[in-house]
PDB file of N, CA and C in Angstrom:
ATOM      1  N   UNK A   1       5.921  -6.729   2.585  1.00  0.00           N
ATOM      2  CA  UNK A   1       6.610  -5.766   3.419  1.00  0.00           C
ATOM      3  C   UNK A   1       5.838  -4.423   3.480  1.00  0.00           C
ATOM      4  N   UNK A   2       5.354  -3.903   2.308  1.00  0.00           N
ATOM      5  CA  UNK A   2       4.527  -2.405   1.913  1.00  0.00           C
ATOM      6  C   UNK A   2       3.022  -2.963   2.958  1.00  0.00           C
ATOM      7  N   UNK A   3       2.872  -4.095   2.880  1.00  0.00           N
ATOM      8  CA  UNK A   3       1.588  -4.148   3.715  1.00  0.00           C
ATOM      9  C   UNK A   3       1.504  -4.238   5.208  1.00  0.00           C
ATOM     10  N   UNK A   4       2.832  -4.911   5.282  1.00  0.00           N
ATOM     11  CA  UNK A   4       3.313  -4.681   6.689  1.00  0.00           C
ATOM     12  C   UNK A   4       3.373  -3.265   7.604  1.00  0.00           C
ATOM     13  N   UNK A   5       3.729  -2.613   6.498  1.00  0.00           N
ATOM     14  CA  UNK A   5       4.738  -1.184   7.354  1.00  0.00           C
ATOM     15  C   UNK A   5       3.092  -0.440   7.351  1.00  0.00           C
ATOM     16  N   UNK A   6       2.398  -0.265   6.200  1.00  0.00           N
ATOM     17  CA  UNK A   6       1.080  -0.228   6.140  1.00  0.00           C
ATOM     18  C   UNK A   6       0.477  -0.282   7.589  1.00  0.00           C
ATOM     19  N   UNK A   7       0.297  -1.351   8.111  1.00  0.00           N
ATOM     20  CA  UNK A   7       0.028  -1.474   9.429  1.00  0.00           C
ATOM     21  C   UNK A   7       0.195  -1.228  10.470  1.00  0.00           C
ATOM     22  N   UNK A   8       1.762  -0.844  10.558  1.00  0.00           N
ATOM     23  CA  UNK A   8       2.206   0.113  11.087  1.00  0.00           C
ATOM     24  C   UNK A   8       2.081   1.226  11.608  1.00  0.00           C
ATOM     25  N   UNK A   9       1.811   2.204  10.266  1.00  0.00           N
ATOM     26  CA  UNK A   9       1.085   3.060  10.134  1.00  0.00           C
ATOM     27  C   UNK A   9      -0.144   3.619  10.949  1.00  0.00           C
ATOM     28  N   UNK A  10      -0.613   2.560  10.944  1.00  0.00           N
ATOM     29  CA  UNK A  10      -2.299   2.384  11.061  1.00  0.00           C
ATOM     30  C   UNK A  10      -2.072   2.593  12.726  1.00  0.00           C
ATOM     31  N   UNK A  11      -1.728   1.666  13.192  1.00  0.00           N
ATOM     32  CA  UNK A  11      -1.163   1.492  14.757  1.00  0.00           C
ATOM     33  C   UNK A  11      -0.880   3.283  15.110  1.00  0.00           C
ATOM     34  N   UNK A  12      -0.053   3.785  14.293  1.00  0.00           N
ATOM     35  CA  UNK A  12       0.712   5.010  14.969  1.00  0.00           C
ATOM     36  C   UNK A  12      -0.255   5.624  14.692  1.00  0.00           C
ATOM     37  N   UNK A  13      -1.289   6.116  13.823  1.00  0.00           N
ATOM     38  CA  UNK A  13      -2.313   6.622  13.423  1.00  0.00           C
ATOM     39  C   UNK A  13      -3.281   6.997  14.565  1.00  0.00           C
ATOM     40  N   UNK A  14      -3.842   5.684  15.158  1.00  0.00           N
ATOM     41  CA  UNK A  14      -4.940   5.882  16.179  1.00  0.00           C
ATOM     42  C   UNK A  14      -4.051   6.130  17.454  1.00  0.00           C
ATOM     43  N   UNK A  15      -2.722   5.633  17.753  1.00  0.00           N
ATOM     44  CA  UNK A  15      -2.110   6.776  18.357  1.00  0.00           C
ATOM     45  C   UNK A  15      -2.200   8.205  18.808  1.00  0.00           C
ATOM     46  N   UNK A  16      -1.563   8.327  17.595  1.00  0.00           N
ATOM     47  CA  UNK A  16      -1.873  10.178  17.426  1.00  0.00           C
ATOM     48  C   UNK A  16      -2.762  10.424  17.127  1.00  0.00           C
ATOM     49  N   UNK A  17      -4.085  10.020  17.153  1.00  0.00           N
ATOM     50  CA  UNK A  17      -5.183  11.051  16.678  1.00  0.00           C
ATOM     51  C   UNK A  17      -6.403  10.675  18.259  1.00  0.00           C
ATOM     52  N   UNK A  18      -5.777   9.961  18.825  1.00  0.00           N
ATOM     53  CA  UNK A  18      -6.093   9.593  20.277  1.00  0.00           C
ATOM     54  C   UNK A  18      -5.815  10.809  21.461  1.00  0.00           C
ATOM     55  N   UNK A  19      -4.842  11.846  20.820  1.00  0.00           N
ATOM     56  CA  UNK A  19      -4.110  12.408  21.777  1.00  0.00           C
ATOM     57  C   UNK A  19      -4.901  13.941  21.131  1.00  0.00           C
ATOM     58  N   UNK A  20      -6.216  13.632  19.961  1.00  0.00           N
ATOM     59  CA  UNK A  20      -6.400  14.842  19.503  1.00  0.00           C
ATOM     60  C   UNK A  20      -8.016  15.320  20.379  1.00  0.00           C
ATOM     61  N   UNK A  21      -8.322  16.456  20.392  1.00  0.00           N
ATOM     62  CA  UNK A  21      -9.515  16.511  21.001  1.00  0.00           C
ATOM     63  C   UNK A  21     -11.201  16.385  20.673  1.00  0.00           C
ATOM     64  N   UNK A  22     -11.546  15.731  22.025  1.00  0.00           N
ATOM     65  CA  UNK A  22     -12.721  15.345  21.761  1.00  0.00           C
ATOM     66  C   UNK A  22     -13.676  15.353  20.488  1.00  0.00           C
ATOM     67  N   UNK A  23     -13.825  16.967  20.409  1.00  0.00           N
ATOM     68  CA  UNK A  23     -14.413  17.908  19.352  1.00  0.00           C
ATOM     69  C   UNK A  23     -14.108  17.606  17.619  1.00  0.00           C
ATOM     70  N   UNK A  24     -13.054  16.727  17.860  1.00  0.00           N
ATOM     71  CA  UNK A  24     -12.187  16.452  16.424  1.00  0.00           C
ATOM     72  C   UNK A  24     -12.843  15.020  16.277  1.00  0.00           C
ATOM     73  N   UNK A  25     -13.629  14.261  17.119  1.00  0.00           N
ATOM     74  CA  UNK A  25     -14.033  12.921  17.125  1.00  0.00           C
ATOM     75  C   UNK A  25     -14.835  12.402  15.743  1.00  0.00           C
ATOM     76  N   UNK A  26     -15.517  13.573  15.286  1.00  0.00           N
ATOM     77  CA  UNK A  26     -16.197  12.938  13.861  1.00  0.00           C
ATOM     78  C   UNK A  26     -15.474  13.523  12.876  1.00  0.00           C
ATOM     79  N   UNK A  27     -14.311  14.250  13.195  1.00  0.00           N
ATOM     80  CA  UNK A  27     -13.976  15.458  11.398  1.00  0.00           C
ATOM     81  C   UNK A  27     -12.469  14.722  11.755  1.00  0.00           C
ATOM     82  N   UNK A  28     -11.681  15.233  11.717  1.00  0.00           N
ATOM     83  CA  UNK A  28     -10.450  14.910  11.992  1.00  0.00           C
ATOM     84  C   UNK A  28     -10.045  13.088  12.216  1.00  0.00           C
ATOM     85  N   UNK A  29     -10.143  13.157  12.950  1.00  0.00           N
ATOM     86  CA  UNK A  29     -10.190  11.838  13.844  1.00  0.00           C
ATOM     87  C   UNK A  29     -10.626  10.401  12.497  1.00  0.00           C
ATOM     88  N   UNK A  30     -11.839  10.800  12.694  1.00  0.00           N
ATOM     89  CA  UNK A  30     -12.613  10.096  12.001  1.00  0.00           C
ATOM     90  C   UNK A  30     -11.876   9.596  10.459  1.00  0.00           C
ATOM     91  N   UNK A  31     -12.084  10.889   9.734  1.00  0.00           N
ATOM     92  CA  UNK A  31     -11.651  11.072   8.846  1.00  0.00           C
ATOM     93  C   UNK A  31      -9.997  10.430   8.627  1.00  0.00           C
ATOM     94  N   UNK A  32      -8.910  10.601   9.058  1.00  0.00           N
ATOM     95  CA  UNK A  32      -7.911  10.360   9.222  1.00  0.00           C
ATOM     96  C   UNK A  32      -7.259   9.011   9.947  1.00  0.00           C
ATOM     97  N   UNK A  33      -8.410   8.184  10.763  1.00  0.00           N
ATOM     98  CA  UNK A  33      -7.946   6.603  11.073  1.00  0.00           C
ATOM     99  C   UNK A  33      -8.514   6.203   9.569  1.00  0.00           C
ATOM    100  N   UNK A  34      -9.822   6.658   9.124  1.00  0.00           N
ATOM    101  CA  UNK A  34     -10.421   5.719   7.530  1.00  0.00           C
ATOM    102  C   UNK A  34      -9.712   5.502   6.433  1.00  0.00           C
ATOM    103  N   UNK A  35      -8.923   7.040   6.349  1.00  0.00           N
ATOM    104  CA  UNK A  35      -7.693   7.033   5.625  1.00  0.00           C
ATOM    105  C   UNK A  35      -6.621   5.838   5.583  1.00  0.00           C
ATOM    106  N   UNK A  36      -6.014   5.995   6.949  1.00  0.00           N
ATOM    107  CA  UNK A  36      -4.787   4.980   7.074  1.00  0.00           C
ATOM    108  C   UNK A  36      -5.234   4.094   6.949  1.00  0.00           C
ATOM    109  N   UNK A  37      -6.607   3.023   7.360  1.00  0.00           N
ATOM    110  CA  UNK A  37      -6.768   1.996   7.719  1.00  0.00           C
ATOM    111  C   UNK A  37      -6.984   1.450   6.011  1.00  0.00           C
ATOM    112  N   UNK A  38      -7.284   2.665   5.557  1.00  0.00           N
ATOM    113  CA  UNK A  38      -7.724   2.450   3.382  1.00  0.00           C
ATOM    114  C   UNK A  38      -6.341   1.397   2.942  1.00  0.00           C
ATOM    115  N   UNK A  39      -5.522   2.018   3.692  1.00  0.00           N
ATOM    116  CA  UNK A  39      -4.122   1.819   2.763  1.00  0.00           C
ATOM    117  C   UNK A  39      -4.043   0.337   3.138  1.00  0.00           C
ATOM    118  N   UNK A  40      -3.562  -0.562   3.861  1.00  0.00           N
ATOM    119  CA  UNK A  40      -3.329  -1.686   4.332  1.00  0.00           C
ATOM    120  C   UNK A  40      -4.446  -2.642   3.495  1.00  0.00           C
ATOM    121  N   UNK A  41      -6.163  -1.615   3.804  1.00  0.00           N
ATOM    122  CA  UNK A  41      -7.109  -2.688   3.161  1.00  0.00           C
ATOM    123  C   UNK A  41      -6.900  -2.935   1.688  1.00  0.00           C
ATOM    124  N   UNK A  42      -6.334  -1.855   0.708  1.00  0.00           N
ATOM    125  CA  UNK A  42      -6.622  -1.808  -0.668  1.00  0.00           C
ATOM    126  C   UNK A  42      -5.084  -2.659  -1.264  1.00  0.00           C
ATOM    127  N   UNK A  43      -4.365  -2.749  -0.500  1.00  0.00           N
ATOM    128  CA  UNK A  43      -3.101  -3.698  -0.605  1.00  0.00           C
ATOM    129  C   UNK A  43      -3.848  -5.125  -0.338  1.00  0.00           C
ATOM    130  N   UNK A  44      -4.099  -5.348   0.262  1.00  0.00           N
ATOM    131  CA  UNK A  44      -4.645  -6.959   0.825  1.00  0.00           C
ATOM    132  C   UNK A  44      -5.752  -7.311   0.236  1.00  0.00           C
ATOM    133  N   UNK A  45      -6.902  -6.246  -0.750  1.00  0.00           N
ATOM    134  CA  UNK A  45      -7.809  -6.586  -1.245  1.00  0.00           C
ATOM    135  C   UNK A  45      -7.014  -6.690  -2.976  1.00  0.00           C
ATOM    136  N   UNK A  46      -6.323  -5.921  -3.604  1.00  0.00           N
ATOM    137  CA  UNK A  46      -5.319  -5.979  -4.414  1.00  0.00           C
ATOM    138  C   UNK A  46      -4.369  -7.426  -4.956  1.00  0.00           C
ATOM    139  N   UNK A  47      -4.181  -7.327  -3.677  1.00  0.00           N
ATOM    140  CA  UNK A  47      -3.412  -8.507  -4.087  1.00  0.00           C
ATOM    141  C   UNK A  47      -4.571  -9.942  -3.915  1.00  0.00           C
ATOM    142  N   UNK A  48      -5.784  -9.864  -3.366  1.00  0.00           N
ATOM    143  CA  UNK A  48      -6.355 -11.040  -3.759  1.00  0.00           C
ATOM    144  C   UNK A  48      -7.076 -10.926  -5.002  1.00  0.00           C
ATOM    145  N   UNK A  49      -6.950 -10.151  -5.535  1.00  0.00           N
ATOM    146  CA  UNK A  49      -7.753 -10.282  -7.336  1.00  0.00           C
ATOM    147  C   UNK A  49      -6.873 -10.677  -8.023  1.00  0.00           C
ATOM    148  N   UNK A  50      -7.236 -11.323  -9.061  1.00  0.00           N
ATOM    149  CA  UNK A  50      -7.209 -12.124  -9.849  1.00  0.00           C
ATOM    150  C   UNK A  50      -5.986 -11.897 -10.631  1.00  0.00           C
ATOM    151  N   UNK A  51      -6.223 -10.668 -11.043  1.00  0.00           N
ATOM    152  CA  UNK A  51      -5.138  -9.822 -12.367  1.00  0.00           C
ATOM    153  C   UNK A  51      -4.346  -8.877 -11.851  1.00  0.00           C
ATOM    154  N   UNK A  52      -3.301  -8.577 -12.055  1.00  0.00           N
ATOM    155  CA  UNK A  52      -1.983  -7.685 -12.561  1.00  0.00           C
ATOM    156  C   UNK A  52      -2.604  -6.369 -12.066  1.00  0.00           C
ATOM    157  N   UNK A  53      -3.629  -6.487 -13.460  1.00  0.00           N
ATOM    158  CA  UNK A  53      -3.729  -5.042 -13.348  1.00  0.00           C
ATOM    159  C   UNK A  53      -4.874  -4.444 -11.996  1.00  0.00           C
ATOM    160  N   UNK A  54      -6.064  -5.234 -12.096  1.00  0.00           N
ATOM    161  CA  UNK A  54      -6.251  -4.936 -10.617  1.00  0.00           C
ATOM    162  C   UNK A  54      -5.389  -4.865  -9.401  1.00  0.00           C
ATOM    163  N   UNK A  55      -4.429  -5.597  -9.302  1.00  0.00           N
ATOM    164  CA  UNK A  55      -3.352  -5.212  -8.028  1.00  0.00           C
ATOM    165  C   UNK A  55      -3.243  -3.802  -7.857  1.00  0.00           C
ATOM    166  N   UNK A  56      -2.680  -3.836  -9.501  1.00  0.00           N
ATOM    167  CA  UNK A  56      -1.855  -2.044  -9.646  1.00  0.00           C
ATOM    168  C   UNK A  56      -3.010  -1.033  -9.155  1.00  0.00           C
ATOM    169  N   UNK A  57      -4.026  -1.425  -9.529  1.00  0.00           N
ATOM    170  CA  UNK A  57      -5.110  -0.630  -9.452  1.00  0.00           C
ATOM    171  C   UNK A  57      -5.513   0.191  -7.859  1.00  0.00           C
ATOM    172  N   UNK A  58      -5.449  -0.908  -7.131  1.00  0.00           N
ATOM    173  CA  UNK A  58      -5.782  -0.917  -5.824  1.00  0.00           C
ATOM    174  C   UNK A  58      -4.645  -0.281  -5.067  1.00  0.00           C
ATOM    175  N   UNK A  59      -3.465  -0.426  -5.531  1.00  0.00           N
ATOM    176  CA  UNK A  59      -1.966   0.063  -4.768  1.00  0.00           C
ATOM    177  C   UNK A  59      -2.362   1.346  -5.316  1.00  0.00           C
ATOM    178  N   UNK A  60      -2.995   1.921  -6.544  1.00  0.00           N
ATOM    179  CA  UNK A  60      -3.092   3.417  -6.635  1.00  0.00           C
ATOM    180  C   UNK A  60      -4.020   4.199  -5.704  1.00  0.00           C
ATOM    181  N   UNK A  61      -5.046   3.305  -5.388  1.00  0.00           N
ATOM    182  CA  UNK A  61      -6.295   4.084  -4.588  1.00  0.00           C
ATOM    183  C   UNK A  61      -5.363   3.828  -2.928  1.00  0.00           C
ATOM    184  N   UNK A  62      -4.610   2.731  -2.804  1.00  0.00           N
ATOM    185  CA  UNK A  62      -3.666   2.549  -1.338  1.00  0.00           C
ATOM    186  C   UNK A  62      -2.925   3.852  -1.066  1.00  0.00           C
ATOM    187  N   UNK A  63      -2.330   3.933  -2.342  1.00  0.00           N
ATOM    188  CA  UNK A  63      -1.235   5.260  -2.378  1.00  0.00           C
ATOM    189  C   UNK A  63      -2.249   7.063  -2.434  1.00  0.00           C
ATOM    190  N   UNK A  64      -3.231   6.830  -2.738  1.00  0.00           N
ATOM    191  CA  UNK A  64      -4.006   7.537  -2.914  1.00  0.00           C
ATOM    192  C   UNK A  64      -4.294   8.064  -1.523  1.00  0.00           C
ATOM    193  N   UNK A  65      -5.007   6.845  -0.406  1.00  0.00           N
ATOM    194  CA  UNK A  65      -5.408   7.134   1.032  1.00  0.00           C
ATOM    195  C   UNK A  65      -4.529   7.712   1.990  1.00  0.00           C
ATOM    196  N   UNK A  66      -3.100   7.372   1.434  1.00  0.00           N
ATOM    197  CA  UNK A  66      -1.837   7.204   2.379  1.00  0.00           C
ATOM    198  C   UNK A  66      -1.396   9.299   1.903  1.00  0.00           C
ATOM    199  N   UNK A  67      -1.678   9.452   1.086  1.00  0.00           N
ATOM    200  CA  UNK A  67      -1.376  11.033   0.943  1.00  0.00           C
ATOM    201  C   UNK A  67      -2.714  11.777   1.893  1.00  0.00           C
ATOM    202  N   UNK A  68      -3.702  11.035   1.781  1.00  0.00           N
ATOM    203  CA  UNK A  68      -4.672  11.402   2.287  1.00  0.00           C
ATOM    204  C   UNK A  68      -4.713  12.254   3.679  1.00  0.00           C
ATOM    205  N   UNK A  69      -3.646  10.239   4.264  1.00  0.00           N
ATOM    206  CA  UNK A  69      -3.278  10.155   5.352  1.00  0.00           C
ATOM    207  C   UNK A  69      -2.233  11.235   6.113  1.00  0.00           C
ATOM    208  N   UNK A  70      -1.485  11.617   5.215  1.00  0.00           N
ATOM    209  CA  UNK A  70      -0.120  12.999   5.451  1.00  0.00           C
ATOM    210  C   UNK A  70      -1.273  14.181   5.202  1.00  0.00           C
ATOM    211  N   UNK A  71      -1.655  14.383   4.477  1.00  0.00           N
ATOM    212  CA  UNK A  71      -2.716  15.736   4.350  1.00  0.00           C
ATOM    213  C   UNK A  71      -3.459  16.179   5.777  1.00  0.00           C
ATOM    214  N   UNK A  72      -3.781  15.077   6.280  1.00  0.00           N
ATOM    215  CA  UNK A  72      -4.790  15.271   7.787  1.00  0.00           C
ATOM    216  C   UNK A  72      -3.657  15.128   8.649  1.00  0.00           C
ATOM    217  N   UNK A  73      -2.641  14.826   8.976  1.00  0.00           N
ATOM    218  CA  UNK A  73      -1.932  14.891   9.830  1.00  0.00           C
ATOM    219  C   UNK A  73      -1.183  16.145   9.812  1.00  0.00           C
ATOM    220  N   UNK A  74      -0.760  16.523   8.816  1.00  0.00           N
ATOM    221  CA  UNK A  74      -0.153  17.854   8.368  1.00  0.00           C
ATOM    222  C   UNK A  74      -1.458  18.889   9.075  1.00  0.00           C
ATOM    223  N   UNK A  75      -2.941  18.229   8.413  1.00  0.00           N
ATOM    224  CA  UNK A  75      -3.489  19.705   9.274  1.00  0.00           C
ATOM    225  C   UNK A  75      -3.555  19.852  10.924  1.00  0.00           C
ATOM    226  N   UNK A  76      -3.739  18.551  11.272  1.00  0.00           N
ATOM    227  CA  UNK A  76      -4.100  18.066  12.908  1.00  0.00           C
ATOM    228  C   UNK A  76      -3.047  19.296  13.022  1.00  0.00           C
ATOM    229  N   UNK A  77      -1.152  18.838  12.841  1.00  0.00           N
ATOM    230  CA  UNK A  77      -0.389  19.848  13.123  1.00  0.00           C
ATOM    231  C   UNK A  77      -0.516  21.487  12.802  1.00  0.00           C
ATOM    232  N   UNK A  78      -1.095  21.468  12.165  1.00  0.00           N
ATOM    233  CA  UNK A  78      -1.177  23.025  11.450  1.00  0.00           C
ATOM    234  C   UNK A  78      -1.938  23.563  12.411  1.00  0.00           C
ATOM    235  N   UNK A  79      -3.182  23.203  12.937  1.00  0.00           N
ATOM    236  CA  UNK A  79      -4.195  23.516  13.944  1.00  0.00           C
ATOM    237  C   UNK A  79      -3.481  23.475  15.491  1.00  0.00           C
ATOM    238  N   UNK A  80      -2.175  22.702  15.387  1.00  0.00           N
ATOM    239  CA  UNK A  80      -1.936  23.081  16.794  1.00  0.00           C
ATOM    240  C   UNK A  80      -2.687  21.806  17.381  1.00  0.00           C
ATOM    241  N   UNK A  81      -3.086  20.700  17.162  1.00  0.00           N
ATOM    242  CA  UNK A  81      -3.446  19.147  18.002  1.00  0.00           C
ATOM    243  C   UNK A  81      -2.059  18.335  18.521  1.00  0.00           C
ATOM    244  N   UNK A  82      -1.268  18.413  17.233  1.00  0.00           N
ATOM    245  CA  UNK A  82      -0.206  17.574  17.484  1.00  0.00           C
ATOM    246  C   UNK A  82       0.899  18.508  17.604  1.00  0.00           C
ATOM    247  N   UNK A  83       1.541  18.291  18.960  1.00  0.00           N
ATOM    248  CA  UNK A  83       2.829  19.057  18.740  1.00  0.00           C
ATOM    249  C   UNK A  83       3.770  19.150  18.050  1.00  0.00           C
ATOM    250  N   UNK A  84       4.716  19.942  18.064  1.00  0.00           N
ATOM    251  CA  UNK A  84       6.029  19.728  16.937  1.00  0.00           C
ATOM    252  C   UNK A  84       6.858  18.549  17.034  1.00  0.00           C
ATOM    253  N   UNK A  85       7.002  18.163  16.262  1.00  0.00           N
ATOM    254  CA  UNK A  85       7.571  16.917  15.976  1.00  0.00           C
ATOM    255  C   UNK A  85       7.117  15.416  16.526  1.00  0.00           C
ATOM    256  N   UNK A  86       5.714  15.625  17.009  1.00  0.00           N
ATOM    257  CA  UNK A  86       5.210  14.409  17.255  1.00  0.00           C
ATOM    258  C   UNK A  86       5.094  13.611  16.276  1.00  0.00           C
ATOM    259  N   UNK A  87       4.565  13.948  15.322  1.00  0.00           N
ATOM    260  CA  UNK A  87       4.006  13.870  14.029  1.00  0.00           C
ATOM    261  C   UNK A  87       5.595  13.268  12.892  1.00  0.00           C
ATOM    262  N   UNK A  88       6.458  13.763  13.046  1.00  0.00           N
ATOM    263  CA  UNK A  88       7.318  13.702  12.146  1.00  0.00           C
ATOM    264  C   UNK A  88       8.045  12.138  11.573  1.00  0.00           C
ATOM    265  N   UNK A  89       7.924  11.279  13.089  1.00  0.00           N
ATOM    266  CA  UNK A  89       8.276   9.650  12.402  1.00  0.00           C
ATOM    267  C   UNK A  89       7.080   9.186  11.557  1.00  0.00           C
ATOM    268  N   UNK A  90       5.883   9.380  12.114  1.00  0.00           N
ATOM    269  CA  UNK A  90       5.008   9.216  11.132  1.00  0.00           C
ATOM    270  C   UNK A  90       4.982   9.749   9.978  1.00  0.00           C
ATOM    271  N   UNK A  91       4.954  10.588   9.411  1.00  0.00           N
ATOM    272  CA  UNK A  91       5.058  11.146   8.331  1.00  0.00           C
ATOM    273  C   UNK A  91       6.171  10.888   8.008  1.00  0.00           C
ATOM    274  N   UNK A  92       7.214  10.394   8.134  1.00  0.00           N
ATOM    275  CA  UNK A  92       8.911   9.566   7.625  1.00  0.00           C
ATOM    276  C   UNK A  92       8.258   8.245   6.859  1.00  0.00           C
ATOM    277  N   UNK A  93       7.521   7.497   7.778  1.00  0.00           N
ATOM    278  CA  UNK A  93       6.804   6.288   7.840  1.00  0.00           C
ATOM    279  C   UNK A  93       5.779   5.985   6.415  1.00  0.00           C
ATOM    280  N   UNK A  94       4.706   7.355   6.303  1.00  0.00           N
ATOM    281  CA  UNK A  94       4.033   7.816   5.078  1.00  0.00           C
ATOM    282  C   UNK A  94       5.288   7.614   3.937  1.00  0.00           C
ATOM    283  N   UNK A  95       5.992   8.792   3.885  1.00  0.00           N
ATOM    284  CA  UNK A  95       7.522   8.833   2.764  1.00  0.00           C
ATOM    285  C   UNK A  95       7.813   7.527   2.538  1.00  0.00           C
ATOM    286  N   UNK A  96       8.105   6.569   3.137  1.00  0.00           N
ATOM    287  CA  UNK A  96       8.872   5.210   2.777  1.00  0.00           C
ATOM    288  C   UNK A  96       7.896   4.401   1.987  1.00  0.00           C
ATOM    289  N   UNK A  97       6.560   4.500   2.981  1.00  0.00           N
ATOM    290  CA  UNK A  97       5.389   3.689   1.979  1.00  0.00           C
ATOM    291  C   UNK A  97       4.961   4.004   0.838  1.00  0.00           C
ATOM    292  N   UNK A  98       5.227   5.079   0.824  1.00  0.00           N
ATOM    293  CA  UNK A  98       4.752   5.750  -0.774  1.00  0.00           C
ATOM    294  C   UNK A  98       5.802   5.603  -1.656  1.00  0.00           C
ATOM    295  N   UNK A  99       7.324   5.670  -1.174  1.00  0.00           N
ATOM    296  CA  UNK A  99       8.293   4.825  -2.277  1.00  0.00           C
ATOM    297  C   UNK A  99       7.679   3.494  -2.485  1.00  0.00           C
ATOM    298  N   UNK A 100       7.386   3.129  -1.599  1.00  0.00           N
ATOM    299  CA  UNK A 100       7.524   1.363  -2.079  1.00  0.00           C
ATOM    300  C   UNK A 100       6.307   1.310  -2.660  1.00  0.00           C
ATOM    301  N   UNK A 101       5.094   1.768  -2.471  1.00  0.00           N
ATOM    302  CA  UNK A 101       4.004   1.241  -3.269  1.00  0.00           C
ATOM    303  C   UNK A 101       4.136   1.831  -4.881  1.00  0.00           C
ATOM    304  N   UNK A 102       4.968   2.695  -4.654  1.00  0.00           N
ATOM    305  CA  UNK A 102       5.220   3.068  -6.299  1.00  0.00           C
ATOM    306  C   UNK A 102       6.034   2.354  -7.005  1.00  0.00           C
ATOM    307  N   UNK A 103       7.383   1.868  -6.441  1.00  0.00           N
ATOM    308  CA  UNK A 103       7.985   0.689  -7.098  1.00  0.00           C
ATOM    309  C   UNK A 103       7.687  -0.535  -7.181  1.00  0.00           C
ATOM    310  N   UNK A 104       6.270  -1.040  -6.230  1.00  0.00           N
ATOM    311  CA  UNK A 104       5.639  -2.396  -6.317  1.00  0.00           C
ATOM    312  C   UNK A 104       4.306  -2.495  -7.213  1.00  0.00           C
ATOM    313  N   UNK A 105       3.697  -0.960  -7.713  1.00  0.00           N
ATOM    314  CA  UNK A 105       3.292  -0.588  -9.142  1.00  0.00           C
ATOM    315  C   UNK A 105       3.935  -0.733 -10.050  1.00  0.00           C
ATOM    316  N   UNK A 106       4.961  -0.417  -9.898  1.00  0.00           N
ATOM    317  CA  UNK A 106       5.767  -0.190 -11.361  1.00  0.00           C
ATOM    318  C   UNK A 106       6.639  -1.673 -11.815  1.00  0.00           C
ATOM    319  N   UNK A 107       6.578  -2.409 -10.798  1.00  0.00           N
ATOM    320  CA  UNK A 107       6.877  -3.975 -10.919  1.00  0.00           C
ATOM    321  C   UNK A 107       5.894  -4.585 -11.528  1.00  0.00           C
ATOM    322  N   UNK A 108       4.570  -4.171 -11.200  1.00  0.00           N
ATOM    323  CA  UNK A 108       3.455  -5.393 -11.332  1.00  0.00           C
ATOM    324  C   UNK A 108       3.508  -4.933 -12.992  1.00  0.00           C
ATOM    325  N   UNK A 109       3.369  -3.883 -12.900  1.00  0.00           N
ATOM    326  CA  UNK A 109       3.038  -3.016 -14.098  1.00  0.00           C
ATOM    327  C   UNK A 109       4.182  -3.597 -15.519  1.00  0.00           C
ATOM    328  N   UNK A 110       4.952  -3.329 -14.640  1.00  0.00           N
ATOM    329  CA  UNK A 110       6.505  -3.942 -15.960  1.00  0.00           C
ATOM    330  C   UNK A 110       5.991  -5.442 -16.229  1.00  0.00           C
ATOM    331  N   UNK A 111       6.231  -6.296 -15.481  1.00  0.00           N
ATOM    332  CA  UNK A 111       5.794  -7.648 -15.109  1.00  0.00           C
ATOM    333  C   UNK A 111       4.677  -8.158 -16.627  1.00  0.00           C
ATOM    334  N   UNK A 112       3.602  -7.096 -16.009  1.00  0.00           N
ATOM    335  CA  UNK A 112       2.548  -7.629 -17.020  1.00  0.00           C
ATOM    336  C   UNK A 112       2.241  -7.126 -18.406  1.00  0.00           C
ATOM    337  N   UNK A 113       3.390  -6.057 -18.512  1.00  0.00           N
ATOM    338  CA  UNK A 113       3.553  -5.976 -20.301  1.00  0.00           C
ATOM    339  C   UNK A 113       4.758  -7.346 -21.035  1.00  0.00           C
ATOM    340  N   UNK A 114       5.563  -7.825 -19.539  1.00  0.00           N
ATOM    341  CA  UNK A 114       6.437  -8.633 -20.391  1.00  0.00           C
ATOM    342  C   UNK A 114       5.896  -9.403 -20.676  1.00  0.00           C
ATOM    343  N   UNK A 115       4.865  -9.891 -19.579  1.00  0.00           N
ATOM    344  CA  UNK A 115       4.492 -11.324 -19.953  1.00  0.00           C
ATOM    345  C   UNK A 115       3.309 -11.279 -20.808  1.00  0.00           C
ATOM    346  N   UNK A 116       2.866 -10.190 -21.947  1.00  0.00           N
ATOM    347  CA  UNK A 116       1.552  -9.893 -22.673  1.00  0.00           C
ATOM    348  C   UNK A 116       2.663  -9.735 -23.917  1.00  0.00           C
ATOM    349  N   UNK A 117       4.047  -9.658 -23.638  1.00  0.00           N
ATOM    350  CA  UNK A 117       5.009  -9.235 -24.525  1.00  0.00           C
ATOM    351  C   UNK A 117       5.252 -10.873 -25.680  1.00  0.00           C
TER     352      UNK A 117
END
């Protein structure tokens, strides 16, 4: 589901950063689809390793991109690219994924002290 909405994301991402200008094409832009697109990859590369703890590992650097991802959108807005409240389901969208990749850490994580238990 976290990899799903992930994708999501990603979709609304090149969206809005489609609607940003030209000039923003290598800094902004750039910067901020690599981000979102991090999150979806480090879930799906995560979950094909081997171990527990690599999963967890990868959902941290996922959760890692996905703040990344609110940081550059927050500035796009700050600069005046994205209007007011364009931005705001997305960044709702960020909030939900970052609950869940923290409670699907903290699963894997529980998980693999019981079963070392």
């Amino acid at each position: 589901m976290v990899w799903q909405k992930s994708m999501d994301l990603v979709e609304r991402v090149y969206r809005l950063t489609a609607t940003l200008p030209c000039e923003e094409t290598y800094r902004l832009i750039s910067q901020t689809t690599r981000a979102a697109t991090s999150v979806p990859a480090n879930i799906a590369e995560g979950f094909a390793r081997a171990s527990p703890r690599e999963y967890a590992r990868f959902l941290a650097v996922a959760k890692g991109s996905l703040m990344e991802t609110e940081t550059l959108l927050v500035i796009a807005a700050r600069l005046g690219y994205l209007k007011a409240g364009v931005s705001e389901p997305t960044l709702a969208l960020i909030a939900e994924i970052s609950k869940m990749l923290t409670v699907l850490r903290t699963r894997i994580l529980q998980s693999r002290r019981t079963a070392q238990s």
